[in-house]
Protein backbone atom coordinates (compact mmCIF):
# COMPACT_ATOMS: atom_id res chain seq x y z
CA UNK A 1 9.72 -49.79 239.82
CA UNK A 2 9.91 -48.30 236.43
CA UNK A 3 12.10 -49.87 234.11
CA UNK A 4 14.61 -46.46 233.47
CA UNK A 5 15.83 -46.56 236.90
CA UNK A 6 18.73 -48.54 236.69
CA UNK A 7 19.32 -51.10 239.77
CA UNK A 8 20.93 -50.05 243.05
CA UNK A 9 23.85 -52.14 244.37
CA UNK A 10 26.03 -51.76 247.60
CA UNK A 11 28.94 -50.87 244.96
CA UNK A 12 27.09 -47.37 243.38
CA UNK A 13 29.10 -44.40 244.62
CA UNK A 14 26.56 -42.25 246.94
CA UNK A 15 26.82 -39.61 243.36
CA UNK A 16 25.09 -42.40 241.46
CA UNK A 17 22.70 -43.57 243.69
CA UNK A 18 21.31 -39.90 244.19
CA UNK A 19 21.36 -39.15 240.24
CA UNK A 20 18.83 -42.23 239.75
CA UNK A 21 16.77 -41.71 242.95
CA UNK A 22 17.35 -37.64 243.97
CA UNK A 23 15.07 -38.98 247.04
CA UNK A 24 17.73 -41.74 248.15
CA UNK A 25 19.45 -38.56 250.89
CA UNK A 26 15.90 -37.91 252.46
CA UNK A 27 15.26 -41.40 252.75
CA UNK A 28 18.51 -42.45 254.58
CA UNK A 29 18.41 -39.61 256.67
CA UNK A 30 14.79 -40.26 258.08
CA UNK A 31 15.21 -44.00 258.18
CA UNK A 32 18.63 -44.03 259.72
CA UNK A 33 20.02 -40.36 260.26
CA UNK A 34 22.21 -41.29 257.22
CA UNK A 35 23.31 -38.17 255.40
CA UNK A 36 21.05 -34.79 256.87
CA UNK A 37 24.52 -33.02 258.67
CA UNK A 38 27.98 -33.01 258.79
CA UNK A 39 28.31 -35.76 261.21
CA UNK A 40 26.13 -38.25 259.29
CA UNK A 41 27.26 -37.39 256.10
CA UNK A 42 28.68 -38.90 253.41
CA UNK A 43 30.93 -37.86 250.06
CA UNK A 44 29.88 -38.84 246.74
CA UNK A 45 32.54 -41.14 245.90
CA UNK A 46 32.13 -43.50 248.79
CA UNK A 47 29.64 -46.94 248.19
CA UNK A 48 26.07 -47.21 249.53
CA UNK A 49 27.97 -50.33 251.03
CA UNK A 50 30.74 -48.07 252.90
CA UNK A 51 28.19 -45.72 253.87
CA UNK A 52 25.79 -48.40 255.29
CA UNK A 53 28.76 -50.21 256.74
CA UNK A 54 30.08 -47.29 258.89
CA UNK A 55 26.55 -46.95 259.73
CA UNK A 56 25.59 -49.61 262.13
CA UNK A 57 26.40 -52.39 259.71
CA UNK A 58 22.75 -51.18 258.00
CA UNK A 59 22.40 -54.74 255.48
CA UNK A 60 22.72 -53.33 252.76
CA UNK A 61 19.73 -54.88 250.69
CA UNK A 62 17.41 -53.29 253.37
CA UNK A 63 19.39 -49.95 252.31
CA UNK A 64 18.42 -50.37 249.07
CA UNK A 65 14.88 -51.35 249.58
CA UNK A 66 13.86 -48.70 252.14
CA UNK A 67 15.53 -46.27 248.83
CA UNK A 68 13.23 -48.10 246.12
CA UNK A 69 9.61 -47.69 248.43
CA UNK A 70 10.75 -44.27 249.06
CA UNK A 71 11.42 -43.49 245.62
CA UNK A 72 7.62 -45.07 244.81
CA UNK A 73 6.29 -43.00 247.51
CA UNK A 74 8.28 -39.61 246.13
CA UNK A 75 6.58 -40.75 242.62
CA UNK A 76 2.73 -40.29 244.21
CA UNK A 77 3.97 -36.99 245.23
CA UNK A 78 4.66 -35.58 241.45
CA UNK A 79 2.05 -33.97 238.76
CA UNK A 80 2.79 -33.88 235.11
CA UNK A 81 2.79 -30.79 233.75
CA UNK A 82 -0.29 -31.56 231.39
CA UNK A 83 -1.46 -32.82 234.10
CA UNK A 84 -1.07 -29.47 236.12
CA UNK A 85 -2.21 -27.34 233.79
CA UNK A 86 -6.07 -29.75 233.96
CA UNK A 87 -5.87 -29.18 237.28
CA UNK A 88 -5.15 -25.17 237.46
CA UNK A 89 -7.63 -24.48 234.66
CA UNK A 90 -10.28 -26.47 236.54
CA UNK A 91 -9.10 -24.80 239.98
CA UNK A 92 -8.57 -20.84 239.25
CA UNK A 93 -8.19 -20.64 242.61
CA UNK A 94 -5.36 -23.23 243.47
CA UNK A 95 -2.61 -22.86 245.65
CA UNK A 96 0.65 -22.46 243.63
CA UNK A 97 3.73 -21.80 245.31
CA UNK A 98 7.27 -21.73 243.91
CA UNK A 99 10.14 -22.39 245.84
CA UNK A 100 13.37 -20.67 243.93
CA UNK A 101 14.20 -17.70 244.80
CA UNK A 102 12.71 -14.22 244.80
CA UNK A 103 15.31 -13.41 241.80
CA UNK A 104 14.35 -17.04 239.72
CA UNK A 105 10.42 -16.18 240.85
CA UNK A 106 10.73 -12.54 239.37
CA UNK A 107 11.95 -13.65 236.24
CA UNK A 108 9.75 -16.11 235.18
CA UNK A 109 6.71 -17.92 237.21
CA UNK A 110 3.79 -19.89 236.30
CA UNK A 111 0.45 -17.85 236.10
CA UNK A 112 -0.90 -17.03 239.99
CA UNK A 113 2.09 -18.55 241.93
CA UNK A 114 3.42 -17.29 244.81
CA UNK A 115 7.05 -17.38 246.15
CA UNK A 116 7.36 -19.25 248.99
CA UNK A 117 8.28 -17.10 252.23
CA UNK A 118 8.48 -18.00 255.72
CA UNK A 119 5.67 -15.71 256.36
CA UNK A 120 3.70 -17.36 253.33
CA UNK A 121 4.55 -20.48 255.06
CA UNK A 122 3.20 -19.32 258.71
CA UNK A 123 -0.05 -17.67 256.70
CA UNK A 124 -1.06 -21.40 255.27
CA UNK A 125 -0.50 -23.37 258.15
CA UNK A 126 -3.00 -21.05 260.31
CA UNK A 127 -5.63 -20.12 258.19
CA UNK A 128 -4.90 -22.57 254.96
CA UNK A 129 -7.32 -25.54 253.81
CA UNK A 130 -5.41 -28.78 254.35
CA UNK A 131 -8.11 -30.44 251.69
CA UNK A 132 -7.62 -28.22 249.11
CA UNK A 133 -4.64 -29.13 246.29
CA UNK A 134 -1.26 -26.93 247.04
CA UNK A 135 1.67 -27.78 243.93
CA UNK A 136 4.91 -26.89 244.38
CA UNK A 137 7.43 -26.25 241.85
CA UNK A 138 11.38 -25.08 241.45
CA UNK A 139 13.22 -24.71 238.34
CA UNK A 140 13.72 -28.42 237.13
CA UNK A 141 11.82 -30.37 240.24
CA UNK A 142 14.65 -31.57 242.64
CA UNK A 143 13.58 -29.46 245.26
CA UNK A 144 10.80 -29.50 245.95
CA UNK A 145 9.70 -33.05 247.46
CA UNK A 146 11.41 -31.71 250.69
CA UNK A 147 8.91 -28.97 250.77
CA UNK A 148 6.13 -31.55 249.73
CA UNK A 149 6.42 -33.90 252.56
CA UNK A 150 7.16 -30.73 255.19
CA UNK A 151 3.27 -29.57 253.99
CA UNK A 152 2.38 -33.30 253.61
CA UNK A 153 3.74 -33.10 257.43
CA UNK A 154 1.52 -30.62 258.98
CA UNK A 155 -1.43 -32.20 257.23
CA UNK A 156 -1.65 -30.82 253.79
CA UNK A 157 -2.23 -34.43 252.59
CA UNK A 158 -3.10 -32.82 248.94
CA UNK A 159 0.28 -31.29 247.80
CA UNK A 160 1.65 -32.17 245.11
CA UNK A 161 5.06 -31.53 243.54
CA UNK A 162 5.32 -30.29 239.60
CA UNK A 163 7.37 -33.04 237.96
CA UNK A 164 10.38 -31.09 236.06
CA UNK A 165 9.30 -28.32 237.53
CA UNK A 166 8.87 -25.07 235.60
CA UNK A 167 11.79 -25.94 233.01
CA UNK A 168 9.29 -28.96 232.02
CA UNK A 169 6.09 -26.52 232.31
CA UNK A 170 7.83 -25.04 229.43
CA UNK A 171 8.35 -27.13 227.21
CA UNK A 172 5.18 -29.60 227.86
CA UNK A 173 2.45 -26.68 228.21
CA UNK A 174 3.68 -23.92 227.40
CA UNK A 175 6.68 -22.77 225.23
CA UNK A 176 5.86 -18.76 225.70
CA UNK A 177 7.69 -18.85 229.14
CA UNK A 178 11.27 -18.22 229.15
CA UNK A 179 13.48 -20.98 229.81
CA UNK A 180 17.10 -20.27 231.81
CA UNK A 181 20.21 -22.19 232.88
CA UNK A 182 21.84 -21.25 236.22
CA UNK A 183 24.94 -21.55 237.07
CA UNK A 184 24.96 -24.06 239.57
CA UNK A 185 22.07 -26.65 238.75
CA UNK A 186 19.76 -27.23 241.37
């Protein structure tokens, strides 16, 4: 585990525990329906230890372990930006698809992406390569590891995610695309 993550313990609110491991909501949710609706949910000022005890009694050590391994696993899912750019200049024909919306994608977009649509979605899982590369990317890279492992799912096994997403792309590779704030943060 790298050492800037700092340590989970049963006494992080759930707002903490998400800000040093975005992946900790997935994780719960698929390892113990922990989080993913209304009924399972949880605020952001309650404990890891509140939430696991209403929960079954989930130990919390196992909590935070089956967190940490999912984090590791989200990590194999990300591409640096220099990275990135290697790969698209070496693949002119890669798979690039950005999941803001139509209004972020119209603004701004990395060269040859394409927004993700439901029909994009439909067109790649009938006629797509699952062995060729596919990177996603939002605005600052929270997003997009749910997208990742729903490819990753339906045997895309190459898809990465674009760490930082385009905000990063901009200031690691290059500084001629516009950068932009939104009003809510994704």
């Amino acid at each position: 585990m790298p050492d800037s993550l700092p340590p989970l313990s049963g006494d992080m609110t759930m707002s903490q525990v998400l800000a040093a491991y975005p992946g900790a909501q997935r994780a719960l949710f698929a390892q113990y329906h922990i989080g993913g609706c209304r009924s399972c949910g949880f605020q952001p000022g309650e404990t890891l230890a509140q939430v696991c005890e209403r929960n079954e009694n989930i130990p919390v050590e196992e909590a935070i372990a089956h967190i940490q391994s999912s984090h590791e696993a989200d990590s194999s899912l990300r591409i640096s930006p220099p990275d990135f750019e290697a790969l698209r200049r070496a693949q002119p024909d890669l798979l690039i698809l950005d999941v803001r919306t139509r209004e972020e994608h119209e603004a701004v977009k990395l060269p040859n992406a394409r927004l993700l649509t439901q029909e994009l979605v439909q067109e790649i899982f009938t006629s797509g390569d699952k062995t060729k590369p596919i990177v996603l990317y939002d605005h600052t890279g929270s997003r997009t590891l749910d997208a990742a492992a729903y490819f990753i799912g339906h045997g895309f096994g190459e898809t990465k995610c674009l760490e930082g997403g385009i905000d990063a792309y901009s200031t690691q590779v290059d500084a001629s695309l516009p950068r932009y704030r939104l009003e809510i943060e994704d």
